[in-house]
Protein backbone atom coordinates (compact mmCIF):
# COMPACT_ATOMS: atom_id res chain seq x y z
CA UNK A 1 18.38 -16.91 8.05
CA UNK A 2 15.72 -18.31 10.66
CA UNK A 3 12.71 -16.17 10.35
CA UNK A 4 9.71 -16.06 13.04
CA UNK A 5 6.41 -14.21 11.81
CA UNK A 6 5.06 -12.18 14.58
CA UNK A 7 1.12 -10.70 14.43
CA UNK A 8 0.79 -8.44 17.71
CA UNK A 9 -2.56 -7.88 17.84
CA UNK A 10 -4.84 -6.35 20.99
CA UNK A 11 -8.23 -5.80 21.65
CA UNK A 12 -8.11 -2.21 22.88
CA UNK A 13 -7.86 -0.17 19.69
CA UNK A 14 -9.07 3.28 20.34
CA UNK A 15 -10.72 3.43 16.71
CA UNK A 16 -12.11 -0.01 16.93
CA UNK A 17 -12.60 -1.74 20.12
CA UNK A 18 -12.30 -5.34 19.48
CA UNK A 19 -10.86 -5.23 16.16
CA UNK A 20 -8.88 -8.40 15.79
CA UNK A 21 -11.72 -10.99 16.66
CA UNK A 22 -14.40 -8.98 14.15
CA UNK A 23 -15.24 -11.21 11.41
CA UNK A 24 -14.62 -10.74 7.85
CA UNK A 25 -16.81 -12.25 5.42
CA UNK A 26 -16.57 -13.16 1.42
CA UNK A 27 -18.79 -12.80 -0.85
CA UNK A 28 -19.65 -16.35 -0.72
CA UNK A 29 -21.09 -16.15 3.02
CA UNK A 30 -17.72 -17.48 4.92
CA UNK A 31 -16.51 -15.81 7.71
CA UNK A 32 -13.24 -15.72 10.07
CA UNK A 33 -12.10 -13.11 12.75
CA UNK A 34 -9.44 -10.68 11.45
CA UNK A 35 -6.85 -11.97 13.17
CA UNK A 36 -7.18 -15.29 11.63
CA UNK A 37 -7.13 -13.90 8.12
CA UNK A 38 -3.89 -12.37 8.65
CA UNK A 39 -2.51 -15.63 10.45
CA UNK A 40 -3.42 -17.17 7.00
CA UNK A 41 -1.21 -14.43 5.28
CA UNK A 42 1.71 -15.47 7.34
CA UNK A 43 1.27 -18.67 7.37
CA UNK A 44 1.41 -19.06 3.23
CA UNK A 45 4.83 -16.53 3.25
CA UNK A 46 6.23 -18.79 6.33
CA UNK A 47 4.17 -21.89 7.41
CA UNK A 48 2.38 -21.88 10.43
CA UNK A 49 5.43 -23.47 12.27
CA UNK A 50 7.38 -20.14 11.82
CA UNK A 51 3.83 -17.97 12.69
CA UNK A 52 2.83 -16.52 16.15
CA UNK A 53 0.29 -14.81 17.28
CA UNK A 54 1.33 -11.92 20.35
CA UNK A 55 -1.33 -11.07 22.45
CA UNK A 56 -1.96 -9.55 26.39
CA UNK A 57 -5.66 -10.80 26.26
CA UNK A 58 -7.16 -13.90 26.65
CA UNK A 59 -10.06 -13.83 23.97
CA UNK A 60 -7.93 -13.52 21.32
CA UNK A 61 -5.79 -15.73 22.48
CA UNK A 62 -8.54 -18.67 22.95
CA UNK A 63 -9.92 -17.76 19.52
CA UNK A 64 -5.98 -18.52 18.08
CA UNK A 65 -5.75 -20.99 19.51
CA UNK A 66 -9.01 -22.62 18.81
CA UNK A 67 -8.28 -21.64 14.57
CA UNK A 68 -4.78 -24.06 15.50
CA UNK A 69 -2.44 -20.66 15.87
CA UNK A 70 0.51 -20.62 17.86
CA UNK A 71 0.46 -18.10 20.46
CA UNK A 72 2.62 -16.40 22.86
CA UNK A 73 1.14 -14.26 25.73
CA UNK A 74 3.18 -10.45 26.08
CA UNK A 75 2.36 -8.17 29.02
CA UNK A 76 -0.10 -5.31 28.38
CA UNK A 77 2.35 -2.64 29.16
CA UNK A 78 3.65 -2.96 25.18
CA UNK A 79 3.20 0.62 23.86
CA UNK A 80 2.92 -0.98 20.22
CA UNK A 81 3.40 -3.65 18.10
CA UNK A 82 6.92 -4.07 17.70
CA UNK A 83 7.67 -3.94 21.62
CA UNK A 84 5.05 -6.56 21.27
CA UNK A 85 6.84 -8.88 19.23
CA UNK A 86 10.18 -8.24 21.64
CA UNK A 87 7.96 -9.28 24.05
CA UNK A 88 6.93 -12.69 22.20
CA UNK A 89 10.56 -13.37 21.58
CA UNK A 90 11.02 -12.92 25.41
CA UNK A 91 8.23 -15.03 25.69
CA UNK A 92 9.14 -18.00 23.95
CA UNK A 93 12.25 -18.11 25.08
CA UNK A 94 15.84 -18.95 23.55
CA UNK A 95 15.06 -22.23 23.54
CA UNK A 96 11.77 -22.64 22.16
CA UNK A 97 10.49 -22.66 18.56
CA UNK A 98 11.47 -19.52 16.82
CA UNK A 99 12.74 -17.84 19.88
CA UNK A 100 16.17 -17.91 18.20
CA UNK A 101 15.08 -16.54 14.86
CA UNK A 102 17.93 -13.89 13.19
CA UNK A 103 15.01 -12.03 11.82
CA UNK A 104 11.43 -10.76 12.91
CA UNK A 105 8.78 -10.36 10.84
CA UNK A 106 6.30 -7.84 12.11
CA UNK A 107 3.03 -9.03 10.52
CA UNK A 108 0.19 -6.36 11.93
CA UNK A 109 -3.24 -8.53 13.29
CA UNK A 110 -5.10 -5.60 10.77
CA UNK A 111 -3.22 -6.43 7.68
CA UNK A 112 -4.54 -9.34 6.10
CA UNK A 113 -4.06 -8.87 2.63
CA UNK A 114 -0.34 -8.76 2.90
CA UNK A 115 0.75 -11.33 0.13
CA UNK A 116 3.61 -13.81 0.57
CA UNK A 117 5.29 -13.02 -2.73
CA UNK A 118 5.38 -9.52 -0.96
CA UNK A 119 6.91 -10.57 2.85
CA UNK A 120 9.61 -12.59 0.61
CA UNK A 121 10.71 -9.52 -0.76
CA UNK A 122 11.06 -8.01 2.25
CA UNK A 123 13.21 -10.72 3.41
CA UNK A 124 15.20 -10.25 0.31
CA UNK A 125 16.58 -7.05 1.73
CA UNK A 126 18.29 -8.57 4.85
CA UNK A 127 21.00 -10.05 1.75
CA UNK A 128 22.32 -6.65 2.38
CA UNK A 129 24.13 -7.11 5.72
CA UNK A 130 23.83 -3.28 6.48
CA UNK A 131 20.12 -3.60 6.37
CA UNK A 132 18.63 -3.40 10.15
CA UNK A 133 14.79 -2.79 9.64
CA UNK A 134 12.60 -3.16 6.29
CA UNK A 135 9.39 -2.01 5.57
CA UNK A 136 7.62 -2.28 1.80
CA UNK A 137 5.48 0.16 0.37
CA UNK A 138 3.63 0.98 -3.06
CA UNK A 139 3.64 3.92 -5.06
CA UNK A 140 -0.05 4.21 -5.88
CA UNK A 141 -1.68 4.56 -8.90
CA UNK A 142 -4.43 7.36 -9.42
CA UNK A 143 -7.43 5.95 -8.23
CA UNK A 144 -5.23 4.52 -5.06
CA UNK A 145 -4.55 7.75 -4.37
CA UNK A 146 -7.38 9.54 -5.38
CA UNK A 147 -8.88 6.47 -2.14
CA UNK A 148 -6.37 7.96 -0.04
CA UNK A 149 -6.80 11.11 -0.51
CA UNK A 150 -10.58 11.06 -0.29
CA UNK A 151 -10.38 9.30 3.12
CA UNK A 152 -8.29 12.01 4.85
CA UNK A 153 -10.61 14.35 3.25
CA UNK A 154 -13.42 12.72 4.89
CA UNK A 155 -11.45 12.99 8.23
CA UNK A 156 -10.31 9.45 8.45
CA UNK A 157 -7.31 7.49 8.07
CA UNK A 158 -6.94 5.90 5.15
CA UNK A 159 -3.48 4.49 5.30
CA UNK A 160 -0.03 5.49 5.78
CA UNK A 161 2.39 7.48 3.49
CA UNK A 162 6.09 7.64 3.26
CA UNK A 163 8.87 9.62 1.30
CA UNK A 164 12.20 8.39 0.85
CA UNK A 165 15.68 9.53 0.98
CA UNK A 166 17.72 9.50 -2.04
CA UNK A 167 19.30 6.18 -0.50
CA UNK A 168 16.16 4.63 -0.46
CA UNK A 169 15.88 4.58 3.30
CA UNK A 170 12.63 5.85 4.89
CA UNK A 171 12.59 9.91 5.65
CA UNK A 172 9.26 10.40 7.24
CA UNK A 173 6.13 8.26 7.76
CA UNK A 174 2.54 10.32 8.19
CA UNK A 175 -0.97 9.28 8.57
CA UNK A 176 -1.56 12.07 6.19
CA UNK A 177 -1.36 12.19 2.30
CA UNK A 178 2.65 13.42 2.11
CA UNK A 179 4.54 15.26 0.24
CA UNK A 180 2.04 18.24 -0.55
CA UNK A 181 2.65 17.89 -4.55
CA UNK A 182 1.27 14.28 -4.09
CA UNK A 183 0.13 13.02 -6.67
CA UNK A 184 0.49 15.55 -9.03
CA UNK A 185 4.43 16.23 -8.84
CA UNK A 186 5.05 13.04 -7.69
CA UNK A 187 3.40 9.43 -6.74
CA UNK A 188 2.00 8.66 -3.28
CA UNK A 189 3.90 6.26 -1.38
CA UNK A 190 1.55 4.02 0.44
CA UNK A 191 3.22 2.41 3.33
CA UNK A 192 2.30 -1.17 4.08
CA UNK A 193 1.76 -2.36 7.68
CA UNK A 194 4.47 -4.78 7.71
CA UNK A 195 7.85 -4.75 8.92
CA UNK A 196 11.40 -7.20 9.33
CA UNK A 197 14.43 -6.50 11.71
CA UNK A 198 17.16 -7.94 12.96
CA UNK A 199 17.09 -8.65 16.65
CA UNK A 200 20.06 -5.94 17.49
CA UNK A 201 17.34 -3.61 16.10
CA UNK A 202 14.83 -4.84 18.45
CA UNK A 203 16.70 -4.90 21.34
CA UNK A 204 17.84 -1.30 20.48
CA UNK A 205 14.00 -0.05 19.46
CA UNK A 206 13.33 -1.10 23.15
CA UNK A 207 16.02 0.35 24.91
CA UNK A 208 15.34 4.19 23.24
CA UNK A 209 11.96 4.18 24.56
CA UNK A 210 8.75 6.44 22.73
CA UNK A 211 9.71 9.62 21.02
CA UNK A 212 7.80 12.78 20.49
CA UNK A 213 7.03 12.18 16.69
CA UNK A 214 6.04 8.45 17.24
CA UNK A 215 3.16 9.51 20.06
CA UNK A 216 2.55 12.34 17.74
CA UNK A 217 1.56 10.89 14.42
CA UNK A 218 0.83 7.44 16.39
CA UNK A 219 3.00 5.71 14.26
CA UNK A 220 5.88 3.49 16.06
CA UNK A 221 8.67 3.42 13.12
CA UNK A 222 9.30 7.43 13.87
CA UNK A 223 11.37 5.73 16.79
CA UNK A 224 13.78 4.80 14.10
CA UNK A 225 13.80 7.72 12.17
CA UNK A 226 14.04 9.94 14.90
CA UNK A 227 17.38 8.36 16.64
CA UNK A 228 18.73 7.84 12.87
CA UNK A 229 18.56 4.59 12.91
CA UNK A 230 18.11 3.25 8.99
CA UNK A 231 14.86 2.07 7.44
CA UNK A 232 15.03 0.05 4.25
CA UNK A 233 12.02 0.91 1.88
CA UNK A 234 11.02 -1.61 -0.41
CA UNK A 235 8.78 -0.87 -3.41
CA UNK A 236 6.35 -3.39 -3.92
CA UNK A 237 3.72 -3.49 -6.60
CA UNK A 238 0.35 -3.64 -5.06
CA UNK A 239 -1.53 -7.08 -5.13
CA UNK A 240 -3.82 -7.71 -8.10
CA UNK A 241 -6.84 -7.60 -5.74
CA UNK A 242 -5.68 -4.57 -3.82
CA UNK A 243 -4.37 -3.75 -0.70
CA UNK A 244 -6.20 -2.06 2.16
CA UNK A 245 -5.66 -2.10 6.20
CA UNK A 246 -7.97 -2.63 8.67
CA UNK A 247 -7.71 0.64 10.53
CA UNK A 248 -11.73 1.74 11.19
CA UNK A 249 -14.63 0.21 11.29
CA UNK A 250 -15.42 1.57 7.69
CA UNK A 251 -12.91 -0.41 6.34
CA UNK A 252 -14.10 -4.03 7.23
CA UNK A 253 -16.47 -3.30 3.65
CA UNK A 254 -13.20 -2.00 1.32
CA UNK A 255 -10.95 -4.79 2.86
CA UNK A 256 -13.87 -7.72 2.83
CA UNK A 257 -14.26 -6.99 -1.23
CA UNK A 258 -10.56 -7.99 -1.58
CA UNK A 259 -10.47 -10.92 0.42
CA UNK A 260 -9.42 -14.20 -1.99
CA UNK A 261 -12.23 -15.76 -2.66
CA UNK A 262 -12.77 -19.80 -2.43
């Protein structure tokens, strides 16, 4: 299968203006945007022939560029990130590199501790021809959840849970800690910002058009879930150094102390 690595990634986030060119910094003083981070993640699941950047503005597209990113320009009208990466397929065409992939990987500009071992497993999925759209996730262990948890406590989001059907396919996504029992009755599944279809999914995302649960809980997979279309879970185990998202500005600390270091 050909595979293309997409990371949408806009300036305007409403909980962080600017989010993809903020830099992240190790503890041993170096520093990159964001966005470049997660190009980095791509690039060692894919190589960086097989990774593009999609973007509507032109600062993150200069700073891509300048950090030797491939990057196609999508229209500012995409509601989300996987119309974006429609829109980068559009973009570069049948004919150019990538534009012909079979699948899509949806790598999100504020995920850049995504491991390869863990986008290779998602690929893994796609042996099954009936799979359409993949998406990993962890269960979490007690202080993972307790981190959850405490986060939505303190009125912020601190990641994205799922519960699964008994056919392993994705029943609901929230922004909130779900099911209830969690994690006493049962483990939290944390969802993972990272997602793989096959372009007859794409195409079809497109053509459905926003749905009330995906505006509601601001998450764009509810457009599968709500016209029945299948999502493939994929239990992952969580990194050794962790796993976090870059979803507030209180997260650039969390996500900076599990950035590889050297």
């Amino acid at each position: 299968m050909k595979v293309l690595v997409v990371i949408p990634a806009r300036y305007g986030s409403h909980r962080f203006p600017g989010k993809p060119l903020h830099p992240l910094r190790r503890r041993d003083g170096s520093a990159a945007p964001l966005i470049e981070w997660t190009w980095r993640a791509g690039v060692a699941a894919a190589g960086a022939e097989n990774v593009v950047v999609a973007t509507d503005d032109e600062r993150i597209a200069r700073v891509a560029k300048g950090f030797g990113a491939r990057v196609a320009l999508t229209p500012e009208g995409c509601r989300n990130g996987t119309e974006r990466c429609t829109a980068a397929l559009a973009a570069i065409g049948p004919d150019g590199w990538g534009g012909d992939a079979e699948i899509v990987v949806n790598l999100q500009g504020d995920s850049p501790l995504v491991p390869p071992e863990m986008i290779h497993a998602l690929l893994a999925a796609f042996d099954d021809p009936a799979t359409a759209v993949a998406t990993p996730c962890i269960r979490c262990d007690e202080a993972q959840a307790r981190l959850v948890l405490d986060e939505c406590a303190a009125g912020r989001i601190g990641g994205t849970c799922v519960v699964a059907r008994g056919d392993g396919t994705a029943a609901y996504f929230s922004k909130r800690p779900i099911p209830f029992g969690a994690p006493s009755a049962m483990p939290l599944r944390l969802h993972v910002g990272l997602y793989a279809y096959r372009r007859a999914a794409l195409d079809r995302y497109v053509a459905l058009g926003p749905c009330e649960l995906e505006l509601a809980e601001g998450l764009e997979q509810l457009r599968f879930i709500h016209a029945g279309l299948p999502v493939t879970l994929v239990d992952v185990p969580a990194p050794p150094g962790g796993l976090w998202e870059v979803n507030n500005p209180e997260d650039v600390r969390v996500v900076e102390e599990m950035l590889p270091q050297g």
